[in-house]
Protein backbone atom coordinates (compact mmCIF):
# COMPACT_ATOMS: atom_id res chain seq x y z
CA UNK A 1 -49.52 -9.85 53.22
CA UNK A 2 -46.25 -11.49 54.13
CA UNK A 3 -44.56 -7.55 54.87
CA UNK A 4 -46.95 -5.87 56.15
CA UNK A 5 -46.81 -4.22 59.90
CA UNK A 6 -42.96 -5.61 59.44
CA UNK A 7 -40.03 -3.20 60.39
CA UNK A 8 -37.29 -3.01 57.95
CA UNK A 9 -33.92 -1.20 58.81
CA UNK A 10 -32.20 0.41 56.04
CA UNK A 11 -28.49 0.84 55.86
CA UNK A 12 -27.17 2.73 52.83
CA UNK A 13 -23.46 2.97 52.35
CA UNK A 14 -21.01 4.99 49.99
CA UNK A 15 -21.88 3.60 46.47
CA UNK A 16 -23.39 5.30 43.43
CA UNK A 17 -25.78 2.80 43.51
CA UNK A 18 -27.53 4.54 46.98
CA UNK A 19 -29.75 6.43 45.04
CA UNK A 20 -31.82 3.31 43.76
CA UNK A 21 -32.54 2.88 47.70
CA UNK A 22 -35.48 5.70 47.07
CA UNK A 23 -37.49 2.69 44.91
CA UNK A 24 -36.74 0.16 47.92
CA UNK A 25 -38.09 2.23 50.44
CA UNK A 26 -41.15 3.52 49.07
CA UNK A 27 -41.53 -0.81 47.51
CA UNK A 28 -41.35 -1.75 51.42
CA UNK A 29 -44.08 1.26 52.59
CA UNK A 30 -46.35 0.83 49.78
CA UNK A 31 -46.83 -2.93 50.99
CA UNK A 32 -47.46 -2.27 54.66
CA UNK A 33 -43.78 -2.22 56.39
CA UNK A 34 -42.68 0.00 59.10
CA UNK A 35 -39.45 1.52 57.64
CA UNK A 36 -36.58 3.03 59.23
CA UNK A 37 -33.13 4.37 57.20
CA UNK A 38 -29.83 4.98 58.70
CA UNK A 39 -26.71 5.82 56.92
CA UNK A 40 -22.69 6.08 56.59
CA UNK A 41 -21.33 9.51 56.51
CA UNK A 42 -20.34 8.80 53.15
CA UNK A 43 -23.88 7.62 51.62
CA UNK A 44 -24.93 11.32 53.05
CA UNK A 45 -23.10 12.39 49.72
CA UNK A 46 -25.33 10.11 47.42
CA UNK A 47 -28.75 10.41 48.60
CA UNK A 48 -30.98 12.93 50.75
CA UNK A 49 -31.64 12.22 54.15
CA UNK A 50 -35.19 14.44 53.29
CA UNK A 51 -36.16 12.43 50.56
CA UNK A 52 -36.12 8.89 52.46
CA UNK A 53 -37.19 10.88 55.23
CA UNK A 54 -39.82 11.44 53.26
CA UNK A 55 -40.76 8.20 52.01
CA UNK A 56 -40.04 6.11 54.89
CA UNK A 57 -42.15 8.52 57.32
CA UNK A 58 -38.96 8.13 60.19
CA UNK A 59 -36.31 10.40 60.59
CA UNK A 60 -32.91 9.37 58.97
CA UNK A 61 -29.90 9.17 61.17
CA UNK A 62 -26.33 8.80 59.81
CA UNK A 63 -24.44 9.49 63.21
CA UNK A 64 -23.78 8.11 66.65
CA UNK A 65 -24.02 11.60 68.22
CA UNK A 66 -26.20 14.16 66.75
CA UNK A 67 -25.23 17.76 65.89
CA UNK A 68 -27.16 18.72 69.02
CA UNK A 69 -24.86 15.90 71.36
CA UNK A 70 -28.22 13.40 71.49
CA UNK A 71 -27.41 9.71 71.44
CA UNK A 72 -28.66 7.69 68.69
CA UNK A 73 -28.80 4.29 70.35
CA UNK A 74 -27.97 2.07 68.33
CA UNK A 75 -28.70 -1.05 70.06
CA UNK A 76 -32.20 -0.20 70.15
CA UNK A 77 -32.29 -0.06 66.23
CA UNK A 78 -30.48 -3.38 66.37
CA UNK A 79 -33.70 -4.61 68.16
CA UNK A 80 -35.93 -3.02 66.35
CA UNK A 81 -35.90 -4.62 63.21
CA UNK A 82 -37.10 -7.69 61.84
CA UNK A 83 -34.80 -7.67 59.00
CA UNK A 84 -31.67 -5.23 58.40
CA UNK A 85 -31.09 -4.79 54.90
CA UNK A 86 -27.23 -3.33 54.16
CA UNK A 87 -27.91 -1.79 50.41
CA UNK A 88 -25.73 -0.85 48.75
CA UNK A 89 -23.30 -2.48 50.65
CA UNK A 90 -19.57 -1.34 49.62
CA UNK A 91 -16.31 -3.01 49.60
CA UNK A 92 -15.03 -1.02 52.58
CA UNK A 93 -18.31 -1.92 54.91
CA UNK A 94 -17.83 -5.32 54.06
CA UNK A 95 -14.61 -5.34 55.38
CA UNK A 96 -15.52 -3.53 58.64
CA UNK A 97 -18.37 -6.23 58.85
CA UNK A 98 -16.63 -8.87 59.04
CA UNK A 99 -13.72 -7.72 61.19
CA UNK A 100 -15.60 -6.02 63.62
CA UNK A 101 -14.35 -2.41 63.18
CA UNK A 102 -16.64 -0.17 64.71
CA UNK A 103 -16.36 3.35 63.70
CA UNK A 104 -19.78 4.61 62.42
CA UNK A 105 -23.81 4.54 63.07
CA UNK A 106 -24.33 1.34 60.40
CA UNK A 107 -21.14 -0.63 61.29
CA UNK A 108 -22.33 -0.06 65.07
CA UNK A 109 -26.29 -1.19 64.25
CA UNK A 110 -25.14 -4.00 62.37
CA UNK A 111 -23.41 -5.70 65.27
CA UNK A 112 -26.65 -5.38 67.84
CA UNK A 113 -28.32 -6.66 65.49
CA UNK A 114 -30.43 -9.80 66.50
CA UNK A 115 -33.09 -10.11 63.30
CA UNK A 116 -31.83 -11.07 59.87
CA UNK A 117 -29.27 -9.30 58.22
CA UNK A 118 -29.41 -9.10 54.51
CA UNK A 119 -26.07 -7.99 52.68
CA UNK A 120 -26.76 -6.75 48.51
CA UNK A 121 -23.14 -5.90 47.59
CA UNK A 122 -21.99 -3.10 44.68
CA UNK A 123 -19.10 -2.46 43.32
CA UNK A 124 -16.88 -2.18 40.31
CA UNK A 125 -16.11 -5.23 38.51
CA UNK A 126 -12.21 -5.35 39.79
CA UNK A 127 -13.16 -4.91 43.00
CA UNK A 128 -15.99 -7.18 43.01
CA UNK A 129 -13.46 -10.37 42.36
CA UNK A 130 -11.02 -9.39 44.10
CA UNK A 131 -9.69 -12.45 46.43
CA UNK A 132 -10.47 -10.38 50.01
CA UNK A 133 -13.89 -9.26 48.60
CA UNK A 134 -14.75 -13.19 47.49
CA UNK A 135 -13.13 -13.96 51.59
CA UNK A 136 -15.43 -11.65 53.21
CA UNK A 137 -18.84 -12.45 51.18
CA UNK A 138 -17.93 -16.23 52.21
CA UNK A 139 -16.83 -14.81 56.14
CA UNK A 140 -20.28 -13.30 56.30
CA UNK A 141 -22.41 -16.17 55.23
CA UNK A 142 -20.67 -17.46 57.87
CA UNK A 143 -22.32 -14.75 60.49
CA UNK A 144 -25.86 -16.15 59.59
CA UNK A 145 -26.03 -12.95 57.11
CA UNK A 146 -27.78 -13.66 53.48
CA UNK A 147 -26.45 -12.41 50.38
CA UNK A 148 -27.92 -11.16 47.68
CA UNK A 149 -25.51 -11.45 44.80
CA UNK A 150 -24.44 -8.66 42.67
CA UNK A 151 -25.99 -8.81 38.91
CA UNK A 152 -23.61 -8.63 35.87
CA UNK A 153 -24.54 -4.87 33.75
CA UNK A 154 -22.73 -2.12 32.87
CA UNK A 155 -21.05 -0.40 35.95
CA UNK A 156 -20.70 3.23 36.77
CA UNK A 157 -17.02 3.14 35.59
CA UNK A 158 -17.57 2.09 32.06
CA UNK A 159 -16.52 -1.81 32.65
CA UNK A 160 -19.16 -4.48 31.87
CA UNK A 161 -19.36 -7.17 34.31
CA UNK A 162 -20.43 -8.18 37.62
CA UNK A 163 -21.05 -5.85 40.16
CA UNK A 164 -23.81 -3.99 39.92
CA UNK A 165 -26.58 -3.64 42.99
CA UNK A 166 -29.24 -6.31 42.69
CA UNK A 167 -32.59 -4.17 41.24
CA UNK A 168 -34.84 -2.57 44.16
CA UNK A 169 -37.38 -5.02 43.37
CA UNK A 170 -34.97 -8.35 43.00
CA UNK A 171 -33.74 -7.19 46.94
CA UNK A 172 -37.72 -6.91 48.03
CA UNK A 173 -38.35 -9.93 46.60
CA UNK A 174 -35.37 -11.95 48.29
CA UNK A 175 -36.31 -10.66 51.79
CA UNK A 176 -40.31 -11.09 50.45
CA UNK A 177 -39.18 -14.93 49.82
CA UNK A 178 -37.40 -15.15 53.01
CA UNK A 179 -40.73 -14.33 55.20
CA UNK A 180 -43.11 -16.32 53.41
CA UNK A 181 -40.65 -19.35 53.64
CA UNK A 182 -40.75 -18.39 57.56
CA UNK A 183 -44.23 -18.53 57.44
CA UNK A 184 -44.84 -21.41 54.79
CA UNK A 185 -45.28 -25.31 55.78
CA UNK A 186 -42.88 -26.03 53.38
CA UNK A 187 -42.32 -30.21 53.62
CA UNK A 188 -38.51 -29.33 53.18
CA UNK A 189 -38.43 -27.73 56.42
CA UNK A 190 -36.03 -30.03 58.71
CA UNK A 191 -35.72 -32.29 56.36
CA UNK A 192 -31.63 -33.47 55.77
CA UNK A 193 -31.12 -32.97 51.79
CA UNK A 194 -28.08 -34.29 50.35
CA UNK A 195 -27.10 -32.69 46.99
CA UNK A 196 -24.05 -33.41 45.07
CA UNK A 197 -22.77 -30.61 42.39
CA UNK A 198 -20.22 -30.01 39.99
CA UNK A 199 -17.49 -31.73 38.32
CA UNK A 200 -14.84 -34.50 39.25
CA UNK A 201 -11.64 -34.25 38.31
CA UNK A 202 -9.35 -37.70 37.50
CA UNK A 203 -5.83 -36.99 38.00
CA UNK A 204 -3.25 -37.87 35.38
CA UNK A 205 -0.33 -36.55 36.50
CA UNK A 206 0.37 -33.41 39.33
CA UNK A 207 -0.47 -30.96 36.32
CA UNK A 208 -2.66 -32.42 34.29
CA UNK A 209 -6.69 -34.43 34.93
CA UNK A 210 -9.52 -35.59 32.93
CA UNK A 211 -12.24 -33.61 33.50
CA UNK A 212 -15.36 -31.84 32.46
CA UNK A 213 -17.29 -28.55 31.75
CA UNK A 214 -19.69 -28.98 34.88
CA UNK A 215 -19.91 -25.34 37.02
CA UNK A 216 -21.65 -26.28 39.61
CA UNK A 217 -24.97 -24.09 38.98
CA UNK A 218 -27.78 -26.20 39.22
CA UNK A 219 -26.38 -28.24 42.48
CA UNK A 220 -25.72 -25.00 44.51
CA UNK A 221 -29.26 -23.58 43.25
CA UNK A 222 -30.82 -27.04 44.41
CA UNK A 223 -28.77 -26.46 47.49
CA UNK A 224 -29.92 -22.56 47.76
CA UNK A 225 -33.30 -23.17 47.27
CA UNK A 226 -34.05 -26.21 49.49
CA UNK A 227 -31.90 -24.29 52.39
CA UNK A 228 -34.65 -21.48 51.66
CA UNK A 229 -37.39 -23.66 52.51
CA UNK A 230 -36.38 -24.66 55.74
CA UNK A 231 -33.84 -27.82 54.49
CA UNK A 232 -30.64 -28.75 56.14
CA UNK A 233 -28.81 -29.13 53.02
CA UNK A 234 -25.19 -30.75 53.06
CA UNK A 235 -23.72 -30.04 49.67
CA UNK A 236 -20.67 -31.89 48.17
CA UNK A 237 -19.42 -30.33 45.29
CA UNK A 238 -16.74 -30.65 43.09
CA UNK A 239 -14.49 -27.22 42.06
CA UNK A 240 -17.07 -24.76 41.07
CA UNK A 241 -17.12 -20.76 41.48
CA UNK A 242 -20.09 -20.86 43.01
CA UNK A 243 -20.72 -20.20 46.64
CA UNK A 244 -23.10 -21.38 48.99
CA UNK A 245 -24.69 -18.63 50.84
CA UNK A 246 -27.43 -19.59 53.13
CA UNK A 247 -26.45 -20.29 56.12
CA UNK A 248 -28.85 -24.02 56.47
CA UNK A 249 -25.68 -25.11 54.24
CA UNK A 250 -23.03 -27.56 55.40
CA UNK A 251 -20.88 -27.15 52.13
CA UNK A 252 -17.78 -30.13 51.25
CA UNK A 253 -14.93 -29.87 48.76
CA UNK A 254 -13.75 -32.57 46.62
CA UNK A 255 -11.97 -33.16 43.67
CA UNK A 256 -11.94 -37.04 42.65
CA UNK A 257 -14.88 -39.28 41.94
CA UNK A 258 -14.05 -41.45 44.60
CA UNK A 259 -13.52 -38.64 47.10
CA UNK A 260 -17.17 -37.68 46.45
CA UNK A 261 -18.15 -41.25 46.64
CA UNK A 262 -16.39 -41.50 50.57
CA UNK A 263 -17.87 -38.35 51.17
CA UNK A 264 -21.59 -38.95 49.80
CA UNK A 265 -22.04 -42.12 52.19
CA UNK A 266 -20.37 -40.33 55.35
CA UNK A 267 -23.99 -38.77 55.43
CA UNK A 268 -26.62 -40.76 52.71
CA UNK A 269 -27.67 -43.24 55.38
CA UNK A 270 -29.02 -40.15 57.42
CA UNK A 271 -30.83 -38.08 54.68
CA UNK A 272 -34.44 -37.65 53.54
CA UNK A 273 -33.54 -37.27 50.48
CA UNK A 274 -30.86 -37.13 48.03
CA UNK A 275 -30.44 -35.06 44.60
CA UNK A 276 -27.66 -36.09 42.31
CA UNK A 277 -26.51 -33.28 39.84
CA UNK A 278 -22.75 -33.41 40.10
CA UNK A 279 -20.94 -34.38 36.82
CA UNK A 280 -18.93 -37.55 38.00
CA UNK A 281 -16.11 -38.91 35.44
CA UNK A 282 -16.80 -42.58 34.50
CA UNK A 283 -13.32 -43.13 34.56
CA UNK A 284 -10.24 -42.88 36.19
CA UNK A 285 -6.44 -43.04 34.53
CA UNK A 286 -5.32 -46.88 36.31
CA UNK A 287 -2.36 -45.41 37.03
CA UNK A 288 -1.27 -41.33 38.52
CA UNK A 289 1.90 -40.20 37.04
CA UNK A 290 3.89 -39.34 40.11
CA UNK A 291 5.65 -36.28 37.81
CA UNK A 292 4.67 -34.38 34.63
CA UNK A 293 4.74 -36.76 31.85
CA UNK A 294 7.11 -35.13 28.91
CA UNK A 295 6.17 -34.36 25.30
CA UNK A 296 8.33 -37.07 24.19
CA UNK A 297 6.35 -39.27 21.76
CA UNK A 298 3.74 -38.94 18.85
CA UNK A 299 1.08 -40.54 21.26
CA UNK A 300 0.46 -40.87 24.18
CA UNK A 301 -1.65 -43.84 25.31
CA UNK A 302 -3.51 -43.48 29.20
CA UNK A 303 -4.99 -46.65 30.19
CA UNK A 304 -8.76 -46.26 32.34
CA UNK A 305 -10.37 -48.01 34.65
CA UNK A 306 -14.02 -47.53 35.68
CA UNK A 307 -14.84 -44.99 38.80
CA UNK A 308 -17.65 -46.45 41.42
CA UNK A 309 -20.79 -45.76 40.05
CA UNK A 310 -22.06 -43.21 42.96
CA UNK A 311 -25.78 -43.08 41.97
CA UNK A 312 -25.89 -46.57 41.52
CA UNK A 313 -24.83 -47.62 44.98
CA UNK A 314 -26.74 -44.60 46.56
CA UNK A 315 -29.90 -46.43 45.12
CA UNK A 316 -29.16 -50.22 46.20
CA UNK A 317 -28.15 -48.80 49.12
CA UNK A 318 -32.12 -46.55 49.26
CA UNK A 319 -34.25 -47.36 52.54
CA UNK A 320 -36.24 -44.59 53.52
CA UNK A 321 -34.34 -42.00 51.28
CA UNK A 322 -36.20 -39.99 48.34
CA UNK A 323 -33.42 -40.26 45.54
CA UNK A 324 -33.25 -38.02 42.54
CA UNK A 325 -30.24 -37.85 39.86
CA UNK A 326 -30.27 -36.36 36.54
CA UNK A 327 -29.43 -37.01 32.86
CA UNK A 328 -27.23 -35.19 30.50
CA UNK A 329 -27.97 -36.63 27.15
CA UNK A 330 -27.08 -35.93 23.08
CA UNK A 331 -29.04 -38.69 21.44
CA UNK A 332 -32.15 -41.07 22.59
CA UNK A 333 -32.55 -38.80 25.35
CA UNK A 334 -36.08 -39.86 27.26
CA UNK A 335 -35.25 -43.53 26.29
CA UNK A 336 -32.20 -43.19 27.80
CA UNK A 337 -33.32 -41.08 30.27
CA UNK A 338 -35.97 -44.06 31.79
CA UNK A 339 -33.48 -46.84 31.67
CA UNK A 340 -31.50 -44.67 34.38
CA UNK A 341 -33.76 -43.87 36.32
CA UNK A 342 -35.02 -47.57 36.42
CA UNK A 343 -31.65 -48.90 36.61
CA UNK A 344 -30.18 -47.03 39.29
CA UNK A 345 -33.57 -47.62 41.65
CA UNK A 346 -33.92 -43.99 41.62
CA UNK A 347 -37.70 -42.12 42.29
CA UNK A 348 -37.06 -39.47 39.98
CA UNK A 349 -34.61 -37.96 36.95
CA UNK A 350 -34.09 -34.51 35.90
CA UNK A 351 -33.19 -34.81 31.95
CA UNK A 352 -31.36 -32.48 30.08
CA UNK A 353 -29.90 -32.29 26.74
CA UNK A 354 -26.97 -30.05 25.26
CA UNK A 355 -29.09 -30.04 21.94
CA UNK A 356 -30.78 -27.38 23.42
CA UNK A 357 -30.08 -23.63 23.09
CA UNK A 358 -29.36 -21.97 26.42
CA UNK A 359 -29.13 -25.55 28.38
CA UNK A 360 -25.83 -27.63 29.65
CA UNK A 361 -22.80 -26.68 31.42
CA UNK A 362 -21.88 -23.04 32.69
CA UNK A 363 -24.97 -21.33 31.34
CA UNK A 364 -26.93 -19.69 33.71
CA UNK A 365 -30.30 -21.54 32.22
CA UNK A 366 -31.89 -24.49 31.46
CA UNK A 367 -34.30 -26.64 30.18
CA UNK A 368 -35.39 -29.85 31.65
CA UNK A 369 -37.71 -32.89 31.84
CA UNK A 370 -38.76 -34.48 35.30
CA UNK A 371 -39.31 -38.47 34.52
CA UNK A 372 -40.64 -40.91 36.73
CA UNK A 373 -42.02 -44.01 36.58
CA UNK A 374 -45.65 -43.09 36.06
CA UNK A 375 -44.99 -39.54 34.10
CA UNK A 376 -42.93 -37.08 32.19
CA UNK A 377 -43.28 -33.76 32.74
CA UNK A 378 -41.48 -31.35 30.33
CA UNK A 379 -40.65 -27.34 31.56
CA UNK A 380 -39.18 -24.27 29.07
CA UNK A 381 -35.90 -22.60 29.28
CA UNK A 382 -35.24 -21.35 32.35
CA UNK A 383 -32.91 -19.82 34.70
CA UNK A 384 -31.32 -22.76 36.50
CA UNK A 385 -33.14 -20.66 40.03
CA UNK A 386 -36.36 -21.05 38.51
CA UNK A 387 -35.70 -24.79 37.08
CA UNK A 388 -34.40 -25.65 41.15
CA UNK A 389 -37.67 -24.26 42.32
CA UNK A 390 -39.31 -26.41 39.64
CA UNK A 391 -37.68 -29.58 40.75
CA UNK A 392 -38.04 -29.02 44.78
CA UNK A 393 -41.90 -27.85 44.01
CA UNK A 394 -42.46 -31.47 42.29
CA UNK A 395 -40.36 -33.15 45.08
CA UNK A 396 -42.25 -31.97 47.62
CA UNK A 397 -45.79 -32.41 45.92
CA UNK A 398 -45.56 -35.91 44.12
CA UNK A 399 -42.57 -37.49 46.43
CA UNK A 400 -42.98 -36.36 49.97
């Protein structure tokens, strides 16, 4: 067993949320773990030291100095662990995280630290997306620390949205994931993965671009995933919400087509492989209003001109590289779907269609069909997690 004998650190901070800790705890001990528990003076009002006491078999500190004056070294805890979990981790914590303010047992622990640090955030939905919270979840993936993202629910304060602490069993099973990817012989490990993800957007004028409904979703849980298994992963996206949070990531902005195309072959001629799920526009407008074009007539006519065709070049371009793109298709969709994939010299296709319930852009699942040139292999609705793990698993066991 993956956990077993392993010696998980605790941190609980001021959230309601604390009290689902107890589940954590006792999911960590009943699998074999050596579990310690430390806490911020605040979490002492949300959960009983006795009770995790209790379940984790260690006494539960939540101070630097004791009542009776005896250090609690927190250096040593640092060392200790083999993986620091920070859960619930609050707004406020965050912020001392990543600034480096110093002023209690956790904050203290969390900068000796030399094992993993895992970070599950909680909060109330305002709070949650506010711009400084967004700057120092992105600062900390920065650290090395891994995120696990805050699920959307009903919160504590009657407001429905994101924000909630990731279930007990959804934060055992990230850190779960994260040793037996340690431990695996994954064939992404060290390999260089190029993906591409989201949309491109084709300016008109300063105000307004042709565009398209792409989030981003499926390229930065491609990304995600193959950075779990060992991957360097550099990730060229389009504007998306999503962040990359592991830190095997090397994430680029663009915005244009041909932006993406300048940045894609900075680095293709040094990849293993390549996975194409960004949403590039076909076209362009021939010519970029240099102001804001005025509501002046009935019509307005905007000449367009074709954008390079980035998967095509990345595959006449193919050596050694393992090239995969994907297809978003309404009509004649396998058809269409294997003169692509033939066409562009590619090894493999990921087809989707928007005829499908629960599949496309900006839903949080899919549905999809892995084509190559000797087989077709259809999966059901997913979440676009599962569907990423679906498409590295056949990667790395028909193309590697």
């Amino acid at each position: 067993m993956i956990l077993k004998n392993k010696k998980i650190l605790i941190a609980i901070t001021g959230g309601i949320a604390a009290y689902k800790i107890n589940l954590l705890v006792r999911d960590f001990i009943k699998i074999g773990a050596d579990v310690k528990v430390i806490l911020t003076p605040s979490a002492e009002k949300f959960v009983s030291k006795l009770t995790l006491a209790t379940l984790s078999k260690n006494e539960v500190l939540s101070e630097l100095i004791s009542e009776d004056e005896k250090w609690n070294n927190h250096v040593e805890l640092g060392l200790w662990a083999d993986a620091m979990v920070i859960a619930p981790c609050t707004a406020n914590t965050l912020a001392k995280m990543v600034h480096g303010i110093c002023d209690n047992l956790v904050i203290a622990t969390y900068l000796s630290a030399k094992c993993p640090v895992f970070i599950a955030p909680a909060m109330d939905l305002d709070m949650y997306q506010h711009p400084s919270t967004k700057r120092n979840l992105d600062l900390a993936t920065t650290f090395g620390n891994h995120i696990i993202p805050a699920e959307e629910g009903e919160l504590a304060s009657g407001l429905v949205g994101i924000g909630r602490l990731a279930e007990p069993c959804t934060i055992f099973n990230h850190i779960h994931q994260y040793f037996e990817n340690q431990n695996s012989a994954s064939k992404f490990n060290q390999k260089k993965v190029l993906i591409t993800a989201g949309p491109t957007y084709e300016a008109i004028d300063p105000v307004r671009f042709i565009g398209n409904h792409s989030s981003g979703k499926m390229g930065y849980a491609l990304a995600e995933t193959a950075a779990q298994r060992g991957a360097k992963v550099i990730l060229i996206s389009g504007l998306s919400n999503e962040i990359a949070h592991h830190t095997n990531i090397e994430l680029h902005s663009v915005t244009s087509a041909k932006e993406m195309y300048q940045e894609v072959f900075k680095y293709y001629n040094d990849v293993d492989i390549a996975i194409a799920s960004a949403a590039v526009a076909d076209y362009t407008p021939k010519v970029v209003a240099s102001e804001k074009i005025k509501k002046q007539e009935e019509q307005l006519t905007i000449e367009l001109v074709k954008n390079p065709d980035i998967l095509k070049a990345m595959g006449e371009q193919k050596k050694h590289q393992i090239l995969v793109g994907f297809a978003l298709e309404t009509q004649n969709e396998e058809e269409n779907a294997k003169a692509k994939l033939k066409k562009k010299n590619l090894d493999m296709i990921v087809l989707n269609s928007l005829k499908d319930n629960g599949a496309g852009f900006k839903k949080d699942t899919n549905k999809v069909s892995i084509i190559t040139s000797k087989s077709i292999n259809s999966f059901d609705l997913k979440s676009k997690k599962e569907v990423a793990k679906d498409i590295l698993d056949f990667i790395e066991n028909q193309l590697i």
